[in-house]
Structure formats: C-alpha cells, structure tokens
Protein backbone atom coordinates (compact mmCIF):
# COMPACT_ATOMS: atom_id res chain seq x y z
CA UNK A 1 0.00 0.00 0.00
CA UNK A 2 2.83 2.28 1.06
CA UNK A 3 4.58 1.43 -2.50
CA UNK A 4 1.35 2.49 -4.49
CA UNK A 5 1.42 6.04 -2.70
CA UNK A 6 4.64 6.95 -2.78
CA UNK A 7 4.36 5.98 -6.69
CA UNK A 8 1.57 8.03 -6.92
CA UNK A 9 2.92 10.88 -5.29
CA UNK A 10 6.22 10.70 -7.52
CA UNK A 11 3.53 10.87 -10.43
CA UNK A 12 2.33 13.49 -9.59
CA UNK A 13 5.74 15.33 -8.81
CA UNK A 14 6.76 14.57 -12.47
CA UNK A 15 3.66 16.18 -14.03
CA UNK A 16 3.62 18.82 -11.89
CA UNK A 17 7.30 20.02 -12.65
CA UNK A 18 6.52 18.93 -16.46
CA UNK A 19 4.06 21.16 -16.73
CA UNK A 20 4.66 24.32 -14.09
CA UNK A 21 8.29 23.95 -13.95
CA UNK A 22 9.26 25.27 -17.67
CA UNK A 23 8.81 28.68 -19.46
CA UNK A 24 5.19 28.38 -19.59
CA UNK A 25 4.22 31.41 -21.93
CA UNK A 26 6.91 30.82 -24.34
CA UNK A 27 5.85 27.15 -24.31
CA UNK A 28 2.16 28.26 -24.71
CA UNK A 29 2.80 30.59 -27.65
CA UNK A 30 4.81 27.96 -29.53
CA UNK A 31 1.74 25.38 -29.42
CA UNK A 32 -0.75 27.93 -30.51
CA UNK A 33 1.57 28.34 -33.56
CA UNK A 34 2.59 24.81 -33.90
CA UNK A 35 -1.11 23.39 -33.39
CA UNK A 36 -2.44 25.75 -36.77
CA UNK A 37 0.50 23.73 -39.26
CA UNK A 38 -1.67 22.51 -41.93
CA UNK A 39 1.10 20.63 -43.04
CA UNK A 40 -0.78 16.94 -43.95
CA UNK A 41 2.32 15.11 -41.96
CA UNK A 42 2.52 17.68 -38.99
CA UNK A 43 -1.20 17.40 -38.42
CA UNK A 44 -1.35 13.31 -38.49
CA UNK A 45 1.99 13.03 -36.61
CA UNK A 46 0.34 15.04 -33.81
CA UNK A 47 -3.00 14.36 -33.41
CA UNK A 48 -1.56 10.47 -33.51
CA UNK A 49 0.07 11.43 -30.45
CA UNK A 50 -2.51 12.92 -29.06
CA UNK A 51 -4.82 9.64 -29.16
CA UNK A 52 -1.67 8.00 -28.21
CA UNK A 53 -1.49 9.52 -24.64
CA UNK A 54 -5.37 10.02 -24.34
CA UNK A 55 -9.09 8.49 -24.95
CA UNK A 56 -9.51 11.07 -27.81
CA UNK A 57 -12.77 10.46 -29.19
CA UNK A 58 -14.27 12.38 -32.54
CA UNK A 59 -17.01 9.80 -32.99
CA UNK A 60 -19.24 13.13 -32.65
CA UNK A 61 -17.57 15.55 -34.33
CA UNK A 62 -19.25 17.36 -37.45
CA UNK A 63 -16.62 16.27 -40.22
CA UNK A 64 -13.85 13.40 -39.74
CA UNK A 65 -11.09 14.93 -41.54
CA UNK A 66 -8.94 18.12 -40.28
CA UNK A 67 -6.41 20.34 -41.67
CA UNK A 68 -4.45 21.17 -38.28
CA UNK A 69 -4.20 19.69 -34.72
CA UNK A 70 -6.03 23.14 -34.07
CA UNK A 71 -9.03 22.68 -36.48
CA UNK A 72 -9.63 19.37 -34.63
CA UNK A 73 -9.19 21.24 -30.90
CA UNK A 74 -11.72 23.36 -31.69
CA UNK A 75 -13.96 20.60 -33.72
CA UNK A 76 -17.63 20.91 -33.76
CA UNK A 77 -20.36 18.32 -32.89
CA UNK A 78 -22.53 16.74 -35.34
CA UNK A 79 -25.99 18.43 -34.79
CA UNK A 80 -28.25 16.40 -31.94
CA UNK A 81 -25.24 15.47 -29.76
CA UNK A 82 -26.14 18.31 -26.92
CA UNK A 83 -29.40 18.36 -26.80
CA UNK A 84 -30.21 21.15 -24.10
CA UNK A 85 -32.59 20.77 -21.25
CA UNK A 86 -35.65 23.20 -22.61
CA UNK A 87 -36.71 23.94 -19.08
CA UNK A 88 -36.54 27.44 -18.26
CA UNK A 89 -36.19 27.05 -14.71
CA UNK A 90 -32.93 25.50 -14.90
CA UNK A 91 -29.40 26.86 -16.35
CA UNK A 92 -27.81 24.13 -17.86
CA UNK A 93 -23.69 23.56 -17.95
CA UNK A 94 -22.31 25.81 -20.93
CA UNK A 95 -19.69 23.03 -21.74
CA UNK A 96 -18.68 19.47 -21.11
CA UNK A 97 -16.72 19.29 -18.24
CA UNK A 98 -15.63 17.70 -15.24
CA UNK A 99 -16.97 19.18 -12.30
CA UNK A 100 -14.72 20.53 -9.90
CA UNK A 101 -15.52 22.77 -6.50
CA UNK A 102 -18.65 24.05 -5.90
CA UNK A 103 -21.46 24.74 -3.93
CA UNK A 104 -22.23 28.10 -1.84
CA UNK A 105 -20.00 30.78 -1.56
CA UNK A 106 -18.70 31.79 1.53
CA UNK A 107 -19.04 35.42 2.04
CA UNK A 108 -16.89 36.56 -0.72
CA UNK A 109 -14.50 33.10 -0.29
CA UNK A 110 -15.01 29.87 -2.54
CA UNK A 111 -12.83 26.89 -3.19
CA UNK A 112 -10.70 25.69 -5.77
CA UNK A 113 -9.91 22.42 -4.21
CA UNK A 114 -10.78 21.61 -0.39
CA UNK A 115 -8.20 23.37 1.72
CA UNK A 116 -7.25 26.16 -1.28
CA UNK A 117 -9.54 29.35 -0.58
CA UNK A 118 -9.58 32.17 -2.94
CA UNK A 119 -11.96 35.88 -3.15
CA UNK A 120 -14.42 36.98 -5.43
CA UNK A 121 -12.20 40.02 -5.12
CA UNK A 122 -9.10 38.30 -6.02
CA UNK A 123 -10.57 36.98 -9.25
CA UNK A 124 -13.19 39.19 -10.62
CA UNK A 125 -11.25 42.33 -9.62
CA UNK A 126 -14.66 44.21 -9.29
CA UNK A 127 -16.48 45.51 -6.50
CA UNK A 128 -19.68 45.60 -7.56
CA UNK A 129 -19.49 42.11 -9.01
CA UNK A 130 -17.84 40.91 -5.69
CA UNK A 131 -20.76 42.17 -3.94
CA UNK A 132 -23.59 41.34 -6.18
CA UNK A 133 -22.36 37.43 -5.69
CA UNK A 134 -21.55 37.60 -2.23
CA UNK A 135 -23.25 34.41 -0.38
CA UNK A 136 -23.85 32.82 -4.02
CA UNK A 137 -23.54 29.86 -5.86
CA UNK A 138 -20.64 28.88 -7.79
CA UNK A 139 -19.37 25.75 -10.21
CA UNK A 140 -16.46 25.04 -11.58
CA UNK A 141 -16.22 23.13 -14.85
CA UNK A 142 -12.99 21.40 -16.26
CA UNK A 143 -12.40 20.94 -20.10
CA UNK A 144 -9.71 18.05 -20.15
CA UNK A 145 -7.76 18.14 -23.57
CA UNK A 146 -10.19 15.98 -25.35
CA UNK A 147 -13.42 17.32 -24.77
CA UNK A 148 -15.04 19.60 -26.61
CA UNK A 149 -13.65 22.77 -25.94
CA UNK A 150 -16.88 24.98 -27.21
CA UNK A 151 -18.90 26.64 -24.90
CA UNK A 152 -22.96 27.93 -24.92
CA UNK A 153 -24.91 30.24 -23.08
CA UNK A 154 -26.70 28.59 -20.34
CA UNK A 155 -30.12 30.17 -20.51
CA UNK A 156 -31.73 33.02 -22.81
CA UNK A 157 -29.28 35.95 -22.10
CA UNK A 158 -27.98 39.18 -23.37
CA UNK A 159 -24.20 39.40 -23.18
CA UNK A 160 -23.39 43.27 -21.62
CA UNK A 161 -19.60 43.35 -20.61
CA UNK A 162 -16.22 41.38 -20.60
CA UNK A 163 -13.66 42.55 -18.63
CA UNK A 164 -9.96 40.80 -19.93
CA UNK A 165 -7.97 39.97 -16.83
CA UNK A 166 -4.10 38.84 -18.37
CA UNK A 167 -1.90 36.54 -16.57
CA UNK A 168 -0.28 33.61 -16.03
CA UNK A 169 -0.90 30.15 -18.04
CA UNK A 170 -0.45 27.52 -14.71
CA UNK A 171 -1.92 23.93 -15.49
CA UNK A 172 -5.31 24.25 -14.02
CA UNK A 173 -5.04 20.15 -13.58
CA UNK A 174 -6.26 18.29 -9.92
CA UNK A 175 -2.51 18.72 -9.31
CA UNK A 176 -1.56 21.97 -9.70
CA UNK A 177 -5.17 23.41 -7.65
CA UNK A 178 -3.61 21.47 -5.06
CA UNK A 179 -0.32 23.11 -4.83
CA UNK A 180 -0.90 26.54 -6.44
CA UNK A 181 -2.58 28.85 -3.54
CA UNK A 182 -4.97 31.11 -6.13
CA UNK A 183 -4.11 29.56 -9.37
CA UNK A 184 -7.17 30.33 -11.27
CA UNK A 185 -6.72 34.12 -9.83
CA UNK A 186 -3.41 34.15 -11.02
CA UNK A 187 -4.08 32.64 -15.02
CA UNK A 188 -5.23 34.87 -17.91
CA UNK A 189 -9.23 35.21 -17.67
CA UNK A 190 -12.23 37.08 -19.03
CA UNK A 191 -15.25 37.38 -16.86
CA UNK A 192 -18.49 37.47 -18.68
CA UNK A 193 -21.89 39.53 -17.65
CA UNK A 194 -24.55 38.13 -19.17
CA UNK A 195 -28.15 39.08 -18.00
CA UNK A 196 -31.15 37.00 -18.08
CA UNK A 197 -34.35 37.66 -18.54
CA UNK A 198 -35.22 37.38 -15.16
CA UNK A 199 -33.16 40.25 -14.48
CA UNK A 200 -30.44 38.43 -12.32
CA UNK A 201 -26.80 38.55 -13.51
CA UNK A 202 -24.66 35.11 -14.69
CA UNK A 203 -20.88 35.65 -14.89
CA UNK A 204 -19.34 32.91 -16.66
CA UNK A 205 -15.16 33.16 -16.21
CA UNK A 206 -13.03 31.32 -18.44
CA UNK A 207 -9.92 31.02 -17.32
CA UNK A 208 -6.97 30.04 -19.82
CA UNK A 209 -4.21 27.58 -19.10
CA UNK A 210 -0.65 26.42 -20.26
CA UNK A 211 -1.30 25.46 -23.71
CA UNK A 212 -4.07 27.54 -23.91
CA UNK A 213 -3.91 30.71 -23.42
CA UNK A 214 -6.29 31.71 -26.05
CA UNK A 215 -10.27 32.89 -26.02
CA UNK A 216 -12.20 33.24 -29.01
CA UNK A 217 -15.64 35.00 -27.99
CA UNK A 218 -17.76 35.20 -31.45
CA UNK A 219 -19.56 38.83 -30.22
CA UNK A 220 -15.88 40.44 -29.86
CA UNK A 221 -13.67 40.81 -32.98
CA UNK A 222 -10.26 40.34 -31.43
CA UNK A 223 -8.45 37.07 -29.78
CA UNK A 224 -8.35 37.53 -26.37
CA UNK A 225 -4.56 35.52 -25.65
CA UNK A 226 -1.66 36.48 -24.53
CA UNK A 227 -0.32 38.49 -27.35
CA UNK A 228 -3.36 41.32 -26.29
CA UNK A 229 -2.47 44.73 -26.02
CA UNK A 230 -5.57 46.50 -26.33
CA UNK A 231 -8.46 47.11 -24.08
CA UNK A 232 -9.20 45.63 -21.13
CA UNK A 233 -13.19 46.32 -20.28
CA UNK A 234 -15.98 46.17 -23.49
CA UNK A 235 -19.18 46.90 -23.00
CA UNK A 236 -21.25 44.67 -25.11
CA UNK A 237 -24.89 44.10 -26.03
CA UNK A 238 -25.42 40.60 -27.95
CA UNK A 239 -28.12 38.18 -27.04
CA UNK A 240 -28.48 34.68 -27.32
CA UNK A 241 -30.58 31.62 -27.10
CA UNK A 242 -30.35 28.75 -24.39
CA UNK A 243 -27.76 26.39 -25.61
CA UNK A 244 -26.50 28.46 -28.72
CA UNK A 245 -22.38 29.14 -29.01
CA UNK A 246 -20.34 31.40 -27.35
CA UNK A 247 -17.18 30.71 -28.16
CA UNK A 248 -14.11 28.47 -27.22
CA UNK A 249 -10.80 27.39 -25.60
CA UNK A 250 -8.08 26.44 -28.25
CA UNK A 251 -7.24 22.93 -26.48
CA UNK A 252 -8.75 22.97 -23.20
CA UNK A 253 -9.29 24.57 -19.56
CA UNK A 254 -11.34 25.72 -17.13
CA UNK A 255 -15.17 28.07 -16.71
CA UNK A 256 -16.59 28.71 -13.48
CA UNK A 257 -20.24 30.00 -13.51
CA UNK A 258 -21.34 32.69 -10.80
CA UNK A 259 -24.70 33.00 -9.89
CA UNK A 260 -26.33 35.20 -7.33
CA UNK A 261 -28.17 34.14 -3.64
CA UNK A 262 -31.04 32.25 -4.66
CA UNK A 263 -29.50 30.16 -7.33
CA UNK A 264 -29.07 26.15 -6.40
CA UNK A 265 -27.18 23.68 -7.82
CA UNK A 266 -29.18 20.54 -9.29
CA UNK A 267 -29.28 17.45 -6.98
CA UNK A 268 -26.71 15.72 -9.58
CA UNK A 269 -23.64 18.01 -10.05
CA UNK A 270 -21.31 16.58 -7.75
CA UNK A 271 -17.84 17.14 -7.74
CA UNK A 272 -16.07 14.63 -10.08
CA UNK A 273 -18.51 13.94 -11.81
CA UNK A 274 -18.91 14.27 -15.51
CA UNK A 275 -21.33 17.02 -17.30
CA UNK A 276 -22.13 17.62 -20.69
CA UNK A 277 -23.28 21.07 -22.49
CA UNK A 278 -26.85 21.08 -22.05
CA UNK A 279 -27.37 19.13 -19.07
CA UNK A 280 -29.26 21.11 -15.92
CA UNK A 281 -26.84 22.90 -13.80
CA UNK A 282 -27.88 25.30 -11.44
CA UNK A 283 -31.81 25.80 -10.78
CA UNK A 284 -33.48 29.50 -10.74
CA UNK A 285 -35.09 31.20 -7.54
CA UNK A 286 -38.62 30.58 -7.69
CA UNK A 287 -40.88 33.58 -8.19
C-alpha cells in the first residue's frame, strides 16, 4: 500500500514540474503556432500522439477529416449530440466538463480544491461584481484536452460586458489546484456579464491555461490571448438563445459559472462527476 502512494505521489511530482516547472508562456505561444500547421504530416503526426497519450474520441464531431491539430481542438459536434434541457427554470452547464468545487459561496470566499480558498475580489477584480455574488452559488467546470472545448450560453441571455484579466498560463489540472494557492486568480481570464431575462446577472469566467492561453468569444472581434495589447473592459450588447455558441478554448481549460443568492445547484452536479453542455446545472429562484 505504502509502494502504491509513494508511486503516486512521484507521479504526480513529475507532471507537476513537467508542466509548471518550464517557461510556460513561451511554451504556450509555440503550441498555438505549432497546433495551426496545416502541413498533412505535422497534423497526423500530432493528433496520432494525441490519441496516443489520451481516450480522444471524434465519434461526434461534425466532419472526420482536419487540416491542423487546431481545427480538430476546436472541432464541432454533429448536430443532436447536446441536446439542451428546454426547461426554463434551470441553467444548464455551458460546456462538457468535469466538475470541480462548488457549492455556496462563503461570504466573498469559494474553493478551488478543499483546503485552497480564494476571493471573489481576487478573481473578478470588481467591487460591484464581488458584492452582487456575495453568499452565491458557484461551479467550476474542467475541459480536459479531449473534450469539446466549445462553450454555450446557459439560458436566454444578453451578453453586456467582458472585462480581460491577463496573466499567467499555470496547469489548471487536480494537481496543480492542489499546490498553487490562487491559481485560477493568477491565469489569464475574461469574466463574462450576461443578463437573463429574469433580471439576475450570470458571470461565466473562463480562465486560460498552459497550452491555452487563447479565447475566441464570437460577439468580440479580437483574440483575447496572450499576445493582447488592447483594451481591457468592453461593454457589449449581444443576445443569445439557451444552448447556442459562445465561443471556445483552443485545447482545453477551465469556466466557473457565478450566480447570485437564490440560485441552487441541481441534486446531480457533484464534484467529479462528468457534465455535458446542455445538461441542468444550477436551478433558478422561484418567483
């Protein structure tokens, strides 16, 4: 028994220092180049590796070819394979995802992993925001490296402001949250306002990662990555329908969804379990 931990432990000590232990921006920037080769060779070579070391599965995906490790990162689904809970009551999970802490917040404190506290104020970096969520509800959703990495607005919603946070591009893996005080506070982000039409306020926060330091939002014409110079804060008005697209990751990462006092997460989100876009998430205040 004692052999099986320690080996487990020296695991995890290898991917840790593999992954948070090199020049992590330099190393991100060269895979958002190297993943967009549409070199025939360069794309089978990688992607071959990519199965190799994972259960990469495109049985769903809208079109079976690719022409770059990228193009099959960001793959779409064939249409049918989310289908979204209709009820209006419920928000449903804007991505497939592992779930990882959640549950009521704290005051202004939440979890990243039991034992790893971190503030509204240290990650949203707005006091209005901090204070509109104080005593909420909060889940955080994984994207492992071969999920889907497209995300979808939860409910009916209007889109009214992104604020770009830059930073660092830590592994947001089980690992890292567990030695990292603040990781996800200290990654590049974008926290999203999106009002429903009950009125209340969802943020959903995507937060980049090594690898992945890139955020396409399809109502904002510019990458959001870490080669951004330009604004910070837009101001935005762009609705959308339960369960249509937002945007995505380039490879994978992390969102956590904010919602307000009231807000309660469905009986069967439990951490470490497995969600997929479309299934109920969080349940509405009744009127």
């Amino acid at each position: 028994m004692r052999t099986a931990i320690s080996k487990l432990v020296q695991q995890e000590d290898l991917n840790f220092l593999l992954t948070n232990r090199i020049p992590r921006r330099l190393v991100t920037r060269f895979m958002g180049w190297f993943s967009k080769i549409e070199q025939p060779m360069v794309r089978d070579s990688s992607i071959a590796v990519w199965r190799l070391f994972s259960d990469l599965d495109l049985s769903e995906a809208r079109k079976t070819s690719f022409v770059s490790m990228h193009d099959c990162f960001t793959r779409e689904l064939k249409d049918g394979a989310r289908p979204v809970d209709p009820d209006p009551a419920l928000l449903t999970s804007p991505s497939d995802a592992i779930v990882g802490a959640c549950g009521a917040i704290r005051d202004i404190e939440l979890l990243q992993v039991k034992g790893f506290p971190y503030t509204l104020r240290d990650l949203l970096g707005d006091s209005d925001l901090v204070d509109y969520y104080r005593n909420g509800r909060y889940v955080t959703l994984r994207l492992t490296s071969t999920m889907y990495h497209r995300f979808h607005a939860p409910a009916d919603c209007t889109v009214e402001q992104v604020n770009y946070i830059s930073g660092d591009t830590w592994n947001v893996n089980p690992i890292a949250l567990k030695r990292v005080e603040k990781l996800f506070c200290k990654n590049e982000r974008a926290v999203i306002q999106t009002r429903l039409s009950s009125g209340h306020v969802l943020a959903l926060v995507p937060v980049a990662a090594i690898l992945v330091a890139s955020i396409r939002l399809h109502f904002l014409d510019v990458l959001l990555n870490l080669n951004h110079k330009g604004a910070n804060v837009w101001k935005v008005d762009a609705p959308f329908r339960k369960g249509e697209e937002m945007g995505w990751f380039e490879h994978g990462s992390t969102i956590i969804v904010f919602a307000p006092r009231g807000f309660e997460l469905c009986d069967d989100v439990r951490e470490g379990d497995t969600i997929r876009m479309g299934r109920p998430l969080m349940r509405m205040p009744q009127v």
